[in-house]
Every structure is written in C-alpha cells, then in structure tokens.
Protein backbone atom coordinates (compact mmCIF):
# COMPACT_ATOMS: atom_id res chain seq x y z
CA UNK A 1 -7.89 9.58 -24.01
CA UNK A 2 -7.29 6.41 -26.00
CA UNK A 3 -5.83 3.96 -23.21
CA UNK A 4 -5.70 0.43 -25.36
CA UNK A 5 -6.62 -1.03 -29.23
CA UNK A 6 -7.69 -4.39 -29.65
CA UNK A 7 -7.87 -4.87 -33.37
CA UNK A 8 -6.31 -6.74 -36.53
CA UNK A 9 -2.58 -5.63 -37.99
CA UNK A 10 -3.14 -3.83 -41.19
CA UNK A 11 0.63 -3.20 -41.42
CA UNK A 12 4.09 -2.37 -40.10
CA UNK A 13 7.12 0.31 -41.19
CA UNK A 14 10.28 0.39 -39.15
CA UNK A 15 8.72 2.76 -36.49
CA UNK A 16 4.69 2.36 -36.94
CA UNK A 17 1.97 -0.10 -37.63
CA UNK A 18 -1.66 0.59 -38.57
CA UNK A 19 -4.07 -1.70 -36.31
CA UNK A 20 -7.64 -1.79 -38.03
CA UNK A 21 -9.99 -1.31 -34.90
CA UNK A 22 -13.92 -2.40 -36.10
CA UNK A 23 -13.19 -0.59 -39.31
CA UNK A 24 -11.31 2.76 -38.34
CA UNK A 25 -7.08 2.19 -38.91
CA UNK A 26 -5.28 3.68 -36.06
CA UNK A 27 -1.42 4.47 -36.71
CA UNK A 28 0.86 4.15 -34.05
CA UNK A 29 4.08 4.65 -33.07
CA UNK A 30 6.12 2.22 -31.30
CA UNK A 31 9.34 1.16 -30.11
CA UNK A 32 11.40 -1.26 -32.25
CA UNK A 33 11.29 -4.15 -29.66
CA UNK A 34 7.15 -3.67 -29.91
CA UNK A 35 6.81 -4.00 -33.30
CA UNK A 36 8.74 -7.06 -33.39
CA UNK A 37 6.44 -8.68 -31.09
CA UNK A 38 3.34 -8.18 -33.71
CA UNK A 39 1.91 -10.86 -35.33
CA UNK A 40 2.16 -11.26 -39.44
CA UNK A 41 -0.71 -8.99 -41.38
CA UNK A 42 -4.05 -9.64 -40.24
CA UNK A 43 -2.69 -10.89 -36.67
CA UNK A 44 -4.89 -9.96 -33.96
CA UNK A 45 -3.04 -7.32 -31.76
CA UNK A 46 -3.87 -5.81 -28.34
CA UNK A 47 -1.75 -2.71 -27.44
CA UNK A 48 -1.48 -0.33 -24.42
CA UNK A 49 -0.96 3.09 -25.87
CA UNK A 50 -0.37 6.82 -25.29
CA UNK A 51 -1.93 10.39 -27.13
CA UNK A 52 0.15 13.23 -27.04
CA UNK A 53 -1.34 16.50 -28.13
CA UNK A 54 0.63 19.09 -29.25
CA UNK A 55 -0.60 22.31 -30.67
CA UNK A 56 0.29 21.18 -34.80
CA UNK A 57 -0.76 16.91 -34.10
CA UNK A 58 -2.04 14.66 -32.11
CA UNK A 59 0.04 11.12 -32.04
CA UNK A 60 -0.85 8.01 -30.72
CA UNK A 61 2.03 5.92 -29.27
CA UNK A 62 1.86 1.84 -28.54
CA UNK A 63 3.58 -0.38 -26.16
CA UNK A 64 3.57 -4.36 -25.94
CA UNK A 65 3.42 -3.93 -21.88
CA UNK A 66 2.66 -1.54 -18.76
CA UNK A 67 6.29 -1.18 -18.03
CA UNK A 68 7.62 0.08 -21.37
CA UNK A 69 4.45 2.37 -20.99
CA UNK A 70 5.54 3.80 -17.97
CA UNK A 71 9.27 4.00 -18.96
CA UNK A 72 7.80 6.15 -21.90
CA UNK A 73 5.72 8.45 -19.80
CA UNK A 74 8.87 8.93 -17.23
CA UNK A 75 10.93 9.07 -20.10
CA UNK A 76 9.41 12.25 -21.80
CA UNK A 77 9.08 13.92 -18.73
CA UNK A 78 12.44 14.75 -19.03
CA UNK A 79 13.12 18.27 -20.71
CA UNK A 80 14.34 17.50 -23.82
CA UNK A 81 13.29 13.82 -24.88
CA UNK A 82 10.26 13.90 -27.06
CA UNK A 83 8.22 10.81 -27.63
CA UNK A 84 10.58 9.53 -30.85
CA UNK A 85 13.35 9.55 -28.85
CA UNK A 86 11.30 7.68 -26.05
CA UNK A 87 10.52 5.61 -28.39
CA UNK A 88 14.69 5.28 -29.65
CA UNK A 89 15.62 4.63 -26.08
CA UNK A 90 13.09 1.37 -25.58
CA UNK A 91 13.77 0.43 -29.13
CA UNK A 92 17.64 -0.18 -27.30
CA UNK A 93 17.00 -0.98 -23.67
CA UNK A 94 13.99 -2.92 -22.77
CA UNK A 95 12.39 -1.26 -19.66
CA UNK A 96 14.77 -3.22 -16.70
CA UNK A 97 17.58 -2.14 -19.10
CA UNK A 98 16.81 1.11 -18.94
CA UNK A 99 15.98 1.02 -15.07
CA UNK A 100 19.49 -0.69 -14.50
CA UNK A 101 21.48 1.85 -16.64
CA UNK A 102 19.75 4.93 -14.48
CA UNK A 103 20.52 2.85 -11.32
CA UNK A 104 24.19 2.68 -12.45
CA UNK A 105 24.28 6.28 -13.51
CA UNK A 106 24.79 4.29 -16.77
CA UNK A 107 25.05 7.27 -19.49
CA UNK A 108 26.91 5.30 -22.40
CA UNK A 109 24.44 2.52 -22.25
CA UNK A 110 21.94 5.20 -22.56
CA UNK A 111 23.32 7.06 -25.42
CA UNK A 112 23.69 4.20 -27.92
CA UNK A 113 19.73 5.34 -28.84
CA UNK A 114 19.24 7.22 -31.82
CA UNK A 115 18.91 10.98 -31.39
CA UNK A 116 20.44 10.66 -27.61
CA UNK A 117 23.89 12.87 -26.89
CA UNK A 118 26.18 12.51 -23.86
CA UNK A 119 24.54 15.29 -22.23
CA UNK A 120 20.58 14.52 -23.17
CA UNK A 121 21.66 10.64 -21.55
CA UNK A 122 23.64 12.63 -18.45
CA UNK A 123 20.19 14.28 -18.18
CA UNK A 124 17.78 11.34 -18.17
CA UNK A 125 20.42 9.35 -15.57
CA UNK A 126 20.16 11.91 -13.02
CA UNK A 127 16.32 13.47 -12.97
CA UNK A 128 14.75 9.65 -13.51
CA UNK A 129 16.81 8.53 -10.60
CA UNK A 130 14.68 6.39 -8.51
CA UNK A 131 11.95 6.73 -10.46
CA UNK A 132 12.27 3.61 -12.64
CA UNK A 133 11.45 0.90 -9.32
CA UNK A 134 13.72 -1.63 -9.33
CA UNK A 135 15.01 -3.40 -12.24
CA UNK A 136 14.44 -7.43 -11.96
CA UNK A 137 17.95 -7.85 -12.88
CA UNK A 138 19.38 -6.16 -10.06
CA UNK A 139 16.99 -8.26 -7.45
CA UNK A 140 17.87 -11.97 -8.60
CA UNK A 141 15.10 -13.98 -6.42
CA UNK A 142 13.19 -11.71 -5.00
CA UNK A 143 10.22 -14.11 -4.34
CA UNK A 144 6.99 -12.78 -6.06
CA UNK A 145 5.24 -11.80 -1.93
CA UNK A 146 8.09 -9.37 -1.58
CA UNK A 147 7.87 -7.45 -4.40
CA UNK A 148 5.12 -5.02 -3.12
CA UNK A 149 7.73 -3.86 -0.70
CA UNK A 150 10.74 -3.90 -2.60
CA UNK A 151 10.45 -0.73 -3.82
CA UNK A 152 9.31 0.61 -0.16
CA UNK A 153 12.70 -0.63 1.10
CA UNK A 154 15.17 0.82 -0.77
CA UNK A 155 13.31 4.18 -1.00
CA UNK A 156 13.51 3.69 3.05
CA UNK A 157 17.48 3.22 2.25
CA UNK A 158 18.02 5.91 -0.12
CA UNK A 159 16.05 8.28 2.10
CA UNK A 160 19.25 7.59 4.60
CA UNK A 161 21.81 8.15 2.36
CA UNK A 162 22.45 5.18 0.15
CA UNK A 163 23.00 4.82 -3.02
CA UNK A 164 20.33 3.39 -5.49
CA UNK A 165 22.76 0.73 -6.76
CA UNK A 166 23.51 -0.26 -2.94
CA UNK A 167 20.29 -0.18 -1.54
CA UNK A 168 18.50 -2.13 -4.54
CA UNK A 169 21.03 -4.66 -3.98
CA UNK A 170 20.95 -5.01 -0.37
CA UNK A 171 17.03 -4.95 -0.66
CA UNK A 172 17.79 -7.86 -2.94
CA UNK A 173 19.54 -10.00 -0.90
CA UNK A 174 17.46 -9.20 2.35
CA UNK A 175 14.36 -10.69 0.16
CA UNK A 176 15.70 -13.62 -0.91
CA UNK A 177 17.02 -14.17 2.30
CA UNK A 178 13.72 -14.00 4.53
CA UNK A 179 11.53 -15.14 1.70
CA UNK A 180 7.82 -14.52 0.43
CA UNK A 181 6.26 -13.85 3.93
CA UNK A 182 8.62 -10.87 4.88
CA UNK A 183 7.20 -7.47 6.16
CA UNK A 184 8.74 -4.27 5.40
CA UNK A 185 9.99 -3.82 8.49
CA UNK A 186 11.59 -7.07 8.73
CA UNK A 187 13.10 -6.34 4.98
CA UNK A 188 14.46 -2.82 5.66
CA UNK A 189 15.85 -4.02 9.26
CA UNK A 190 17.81 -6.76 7.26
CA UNK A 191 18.83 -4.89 4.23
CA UNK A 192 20.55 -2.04 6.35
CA UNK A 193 22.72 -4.72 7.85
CA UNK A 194 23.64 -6.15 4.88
CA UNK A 195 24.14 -2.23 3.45
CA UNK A 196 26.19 -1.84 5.93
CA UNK A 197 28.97 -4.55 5.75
C-alpha cells in the first residue's frame, strides 16, 4: 500500500501530475483543488495518496490533506461513485463543503460535479449521513480543546432523535459557550437545552 510521495513535480494535466520519487515517476490522480495547490515543475511536493486495485489497473490517487483523503475513501464507498467521480466531487466542494451539503441533505450542491445525477447526489446525501464529522463551518468557534468531543456530542444528539443540521449546531453553540475546558458531559447536557428551545 503506497500511503504518501515525497518527491519533485515532473508535471501536471487537468486531472493528474507525475511526481518523480528518487528516480521512479508516479502518476496520480487528483482532485482539481489539489493540483492547484502544486508548486511550478520541479517544485518539491508531498502528497497523501490512495491505490485502488481493480481486476484490469491499479491507480494511485493524491490528496493535498487527510480530510479530502477521507472524504474520498467515504466517498467511494458509496455504490455507484468510482474514484473519478470522487475525485469530480472534491474538485467542487472542498471537504467541509461537502460535509455541510450532506448535513443539509444538500443534493443540488452536490450534483454540480461532473459525472454526478440527481439521484447518484440523493444517494451520497443519505448513506454518508453522519459520516463526514462536523463541518468547521457549521461550528463557528468551537475552541480547538472541544473539538475531540464535538463529534461525540452530536452523535449523542442524533442517537435521540435530532437532526444532523440541529444537533451540529446546538453542539456548536454549547462549545463556544463553555469554552476549551468543557467535558462531554457538560457539552451534551448544554447542547440538548439549547436543541431544545
């Protein structure tokens, strides 16, 4: 399993780049917003990246970060979205994008990728619910302490019945309210009361 490439930027097309590692070039795949962030020809680049295997190929996807990893790998979980239309999806939505639009139940926001119908973006809204964590722009000021728990909290919330949208915002304003040295308890206590006004 290749995990990472540290290497030199041989070159870019609009959906790969070659990355010379100690002599051996290594294309990847990678989303739009990715290949953007390389550096000119010759650029040092470090890259987290993923190896599918498939019975005809073997492909080796790259991501700037571990979030727009892991949106990939929840991403082609779902039946139906291989890893080019993964790769379509974070090309449009950067991974809290993409977290807030399956939050919201979000589907047009979703379909504007390439490749994605109403009913493929119906799909990924409803079996990646609650599996994104929670999107940074839904918890404005969550202090940095909290953020272990944050996650904990509303999964506490949606286990009794609220809504992801609702609970990731009442989980928001609980933790900016108590501030960095709040305890789960004292989080989930607080964000059911503000849940339930």
């Amino acid at each position: 399993m290749i995990a990472r490439l540290v290497g030199n930027l041989v070159e870019t097309s609009p959906d790969s780049a070659v990355i010379d590692v100690r002599g051996v070039g290594y294309l990847v795949l990678a989303s739009g917003k990715t290949l953007a962030a390389l550096p000119a020809p010759g650029g040092e680049v470090i890259l987290l990246t993923e190896l599918q295997v498939r019975e005809d190929s073997m492909t080796l996807f790259a991501f700037g970060s571990a979030a727009e990893r892991e949106a990939f790998r929840q991403l082609t979980s779902v039946q139906g979205v291989g890893g080019k239309v993964a790769l379509a999806i974070l090309t449009i939505l950067t991974p809290d994008e993409l977290a807030r639009a399956v939050s919201a139940g979000d589907k047009a926001m979703i379909a504007r990728a390439s490749g994605v119908g109403p009913k493929l973006a119906q799909r990924i809204a409803l079996e990646l619910q609650g599996k994104l964590g929670l999107p940074a722009a839904l918890a404005p000021g969550i202090p940095a302490a909290t953020g272990g728990f944050t996650n904990d909290a509303m999964s506490a919330l949606a286990n009794l019945g609220f809504k992801p949208a609702e609970a990731s915002a009442a989980v928001a304003r609980a933790a900016e309210e108590l501030g960095p040295d709040a305890t789960l308890d004292a989080l989930v206590r607080l964000a059911l009361r503000k849940a339930a006004k």
